[in-house]
Protein backbone atom coordinates (compact mmCIF):
# COMPACT_ATOMS: atom_id res chain seq x y z
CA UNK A 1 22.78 14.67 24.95
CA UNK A 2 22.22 14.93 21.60
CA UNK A 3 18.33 15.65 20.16
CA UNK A 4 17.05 14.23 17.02
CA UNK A 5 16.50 16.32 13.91
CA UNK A 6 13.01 16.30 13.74
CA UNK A 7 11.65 13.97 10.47
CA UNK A 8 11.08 15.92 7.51
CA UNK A 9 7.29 15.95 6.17
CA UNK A 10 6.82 13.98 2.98
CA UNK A 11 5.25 16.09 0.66
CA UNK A 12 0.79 15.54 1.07
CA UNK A 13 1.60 13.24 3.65
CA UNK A 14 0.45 13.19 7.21
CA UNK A 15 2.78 15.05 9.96
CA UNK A 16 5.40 12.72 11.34
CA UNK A 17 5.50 14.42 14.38
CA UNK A 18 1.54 12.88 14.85
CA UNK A 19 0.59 9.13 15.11
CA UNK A 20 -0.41 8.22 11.23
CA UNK A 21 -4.07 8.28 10.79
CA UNK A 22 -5.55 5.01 10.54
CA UNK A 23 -9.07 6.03 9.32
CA UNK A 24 -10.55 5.21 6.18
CA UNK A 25 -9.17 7.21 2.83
CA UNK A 26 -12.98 7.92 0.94
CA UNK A 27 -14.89 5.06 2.49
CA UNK A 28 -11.35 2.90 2.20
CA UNK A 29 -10.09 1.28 5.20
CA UNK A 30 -6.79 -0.76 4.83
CA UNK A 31 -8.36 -3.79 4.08
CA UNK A 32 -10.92 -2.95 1.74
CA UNK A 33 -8.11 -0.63 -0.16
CA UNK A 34 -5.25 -3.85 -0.08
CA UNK A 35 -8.01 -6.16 -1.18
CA UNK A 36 -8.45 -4.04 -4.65
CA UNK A 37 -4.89 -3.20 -4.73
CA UNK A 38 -4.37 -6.62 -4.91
CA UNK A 39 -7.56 -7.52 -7.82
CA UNK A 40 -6.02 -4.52 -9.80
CA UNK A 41 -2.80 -6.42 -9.69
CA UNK A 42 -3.70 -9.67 -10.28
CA UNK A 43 -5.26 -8.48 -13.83
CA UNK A 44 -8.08 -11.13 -14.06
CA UNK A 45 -10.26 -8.21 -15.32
CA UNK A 46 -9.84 -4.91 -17.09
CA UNK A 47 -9.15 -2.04 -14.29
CA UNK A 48 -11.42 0.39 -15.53
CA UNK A 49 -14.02 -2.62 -14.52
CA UNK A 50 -12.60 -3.68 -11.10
CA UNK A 51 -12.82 -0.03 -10.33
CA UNK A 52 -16.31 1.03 -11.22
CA UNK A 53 -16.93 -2.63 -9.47
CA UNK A 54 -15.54 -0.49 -6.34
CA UNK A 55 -17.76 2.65 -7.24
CA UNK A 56 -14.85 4.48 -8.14
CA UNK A 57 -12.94 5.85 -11.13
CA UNK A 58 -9.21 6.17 -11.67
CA UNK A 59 -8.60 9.64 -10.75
CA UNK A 60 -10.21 8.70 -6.94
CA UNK A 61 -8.20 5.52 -6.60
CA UNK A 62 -5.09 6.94 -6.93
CA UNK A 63 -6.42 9.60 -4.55
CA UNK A 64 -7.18 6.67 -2.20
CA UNK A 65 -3.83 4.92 -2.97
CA UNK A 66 -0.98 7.90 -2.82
CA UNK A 67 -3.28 8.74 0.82
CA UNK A 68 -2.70 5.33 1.97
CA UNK A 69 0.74 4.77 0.53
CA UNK A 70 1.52 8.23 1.93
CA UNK A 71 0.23 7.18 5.52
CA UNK A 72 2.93 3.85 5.16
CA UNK A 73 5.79 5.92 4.10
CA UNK A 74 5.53 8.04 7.39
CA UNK A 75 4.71 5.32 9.80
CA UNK A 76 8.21 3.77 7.96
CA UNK A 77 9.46 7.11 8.64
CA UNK A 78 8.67 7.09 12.20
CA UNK A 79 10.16 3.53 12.47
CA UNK A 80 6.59 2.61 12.96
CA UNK A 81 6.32 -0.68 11.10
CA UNK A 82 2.63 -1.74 12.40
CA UNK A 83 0.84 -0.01 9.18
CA UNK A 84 2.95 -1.73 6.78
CA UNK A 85 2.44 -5.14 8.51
CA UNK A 86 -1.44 -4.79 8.56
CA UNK A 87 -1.12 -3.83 4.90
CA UNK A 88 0.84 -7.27 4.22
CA UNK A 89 -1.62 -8.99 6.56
CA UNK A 90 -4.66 -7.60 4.32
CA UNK A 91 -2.79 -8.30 1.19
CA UNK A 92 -2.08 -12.02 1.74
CA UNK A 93 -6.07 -12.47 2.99
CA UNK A 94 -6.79 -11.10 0.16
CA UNK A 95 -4.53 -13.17 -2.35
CA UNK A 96 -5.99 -16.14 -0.50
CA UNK A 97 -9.20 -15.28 -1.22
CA UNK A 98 -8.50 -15.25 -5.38
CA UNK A 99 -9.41 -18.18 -7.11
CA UNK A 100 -6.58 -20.37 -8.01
CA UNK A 101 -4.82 -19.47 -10.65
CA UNK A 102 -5.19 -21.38 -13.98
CA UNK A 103 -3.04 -24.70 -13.66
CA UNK A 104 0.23 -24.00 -15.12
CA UNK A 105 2.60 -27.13 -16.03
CA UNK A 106 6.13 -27.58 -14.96
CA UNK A 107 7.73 -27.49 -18.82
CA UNK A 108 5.77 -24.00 -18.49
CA UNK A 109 7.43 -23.40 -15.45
CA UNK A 110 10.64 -24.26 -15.95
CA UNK A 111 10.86 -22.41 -19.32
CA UNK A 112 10.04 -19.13 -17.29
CA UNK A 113 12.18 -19.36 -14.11
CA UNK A 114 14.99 -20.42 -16.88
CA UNK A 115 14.56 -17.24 -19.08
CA UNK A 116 14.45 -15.20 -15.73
CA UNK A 117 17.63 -16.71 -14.67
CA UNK A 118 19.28 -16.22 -18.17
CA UNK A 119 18.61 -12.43 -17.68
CA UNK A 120 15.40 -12.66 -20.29
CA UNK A 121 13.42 -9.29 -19.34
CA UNK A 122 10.23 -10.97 -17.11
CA UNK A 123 8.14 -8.39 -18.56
CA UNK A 124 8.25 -9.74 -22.31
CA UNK A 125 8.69 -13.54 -20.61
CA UNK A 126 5.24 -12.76 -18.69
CA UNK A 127 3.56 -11.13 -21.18
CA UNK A 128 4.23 -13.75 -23.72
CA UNK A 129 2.78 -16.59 -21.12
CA UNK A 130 0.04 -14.25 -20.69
CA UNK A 131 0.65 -14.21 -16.92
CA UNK A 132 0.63 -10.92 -14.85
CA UNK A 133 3.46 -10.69 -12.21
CA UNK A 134 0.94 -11.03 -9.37
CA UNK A 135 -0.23 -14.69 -11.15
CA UNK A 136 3.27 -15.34 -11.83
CA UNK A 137 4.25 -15.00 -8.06
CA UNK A 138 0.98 -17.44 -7.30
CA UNK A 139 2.59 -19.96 -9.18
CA UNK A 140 5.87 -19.63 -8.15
CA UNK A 141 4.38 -20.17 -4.21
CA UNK A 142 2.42 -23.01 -5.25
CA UNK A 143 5.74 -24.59 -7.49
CA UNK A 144 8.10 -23.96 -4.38
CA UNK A 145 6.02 -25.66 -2.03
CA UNK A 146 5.48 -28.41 -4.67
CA UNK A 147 9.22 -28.59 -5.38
CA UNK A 148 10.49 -28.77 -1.41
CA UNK A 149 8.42 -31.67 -0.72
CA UNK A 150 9.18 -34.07 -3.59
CA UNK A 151 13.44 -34.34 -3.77
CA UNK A 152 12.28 -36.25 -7.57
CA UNK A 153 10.28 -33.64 -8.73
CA UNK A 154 12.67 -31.00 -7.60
CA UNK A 155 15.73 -32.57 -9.49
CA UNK A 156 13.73 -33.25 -12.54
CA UNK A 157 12.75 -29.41 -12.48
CA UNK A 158 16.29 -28.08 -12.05
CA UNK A 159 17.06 -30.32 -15.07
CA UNK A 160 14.32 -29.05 -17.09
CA UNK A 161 15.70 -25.34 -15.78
CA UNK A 162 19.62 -26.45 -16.93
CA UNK A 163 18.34 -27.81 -20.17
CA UNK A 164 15.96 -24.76 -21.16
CA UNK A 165 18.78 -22.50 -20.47
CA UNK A 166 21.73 -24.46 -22.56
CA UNK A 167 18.74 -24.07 -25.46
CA UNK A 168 18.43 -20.41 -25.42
């Protein structure tokens, strides 16, 4: 019978030979450490701010985040996907919790997912509709589920997607 190599220690992250350590990072469990991972990337307010909102200052944060990012990459390691799942499960509470983004119409829309599918860097196509990629993939949820229940709106979209893209 052959043995397994032991798992190789990521560097200042937690043994892999040990269950990952679930305990809070600073005063940050998972969920309150998802739930500003996920205000810093929605961008509705400068970072510097959400973070002294949080008592903290950048240097700590990304103490708090490479710990907790850290602890994921070994549980990954160990084939443990639990940690990773909780982190998603924390993560979409806390996207639910946003307010909705501001409205953004169809043309608007269209004219993105067409520049994306061009090739168009989504960087310079975000930045110009002044959306981060966290708000962009908030509207994108709320314009699939939109689009897969209306067959009329969906074909006048894909249209509007054609015809943007024939234009650039």
């Amino acid at each position: 019978m052959t043995e397994k190599a032991p798992l190789a220690q990521i560097p200042g992250g937690p043994s892999p030979a040990e269950p990952v350590p679930r305990t809070p990072v600073q005063g940050f469990d998972l969920a309150t450490y998802a739930a500003l991972a996920v205000r810093l990337a929605e961008g509705g307010e400068p970072r510097a701010v959400a973070l002294a909102r949080a008592g903290l200052d950048e240097a700590r944060w990304l103490s708090i985040e490479k710990a907790w990012l850290l602890r994921i990459a070994t549980s990954l390691l160990q084939q443990d996907l639990t940690l990773s799942q909780e982190l998603e499960d924390a993560s979409a509470a806390a996207r639910a919790a946003l307010p909705p983004p501001p409205p953004l119409a169809m043309e608007e829309y269209a004219a993105l997912v067409a520049g994306i599918e061009a090739g168009r860097d989504a960087g310079v196509l975000l930045a110009g509709a002044k959306l981060t990629p966290a708000a962009f993939a908030r509207h994108k949820l709320t314009w699939e589920a939109r689009l897969a229940s209306d067959v009329a709106l969906r074909a006048s979209f894909q249209a509007m997607v054609e015809q943007k893209k024939r234009t650039m």
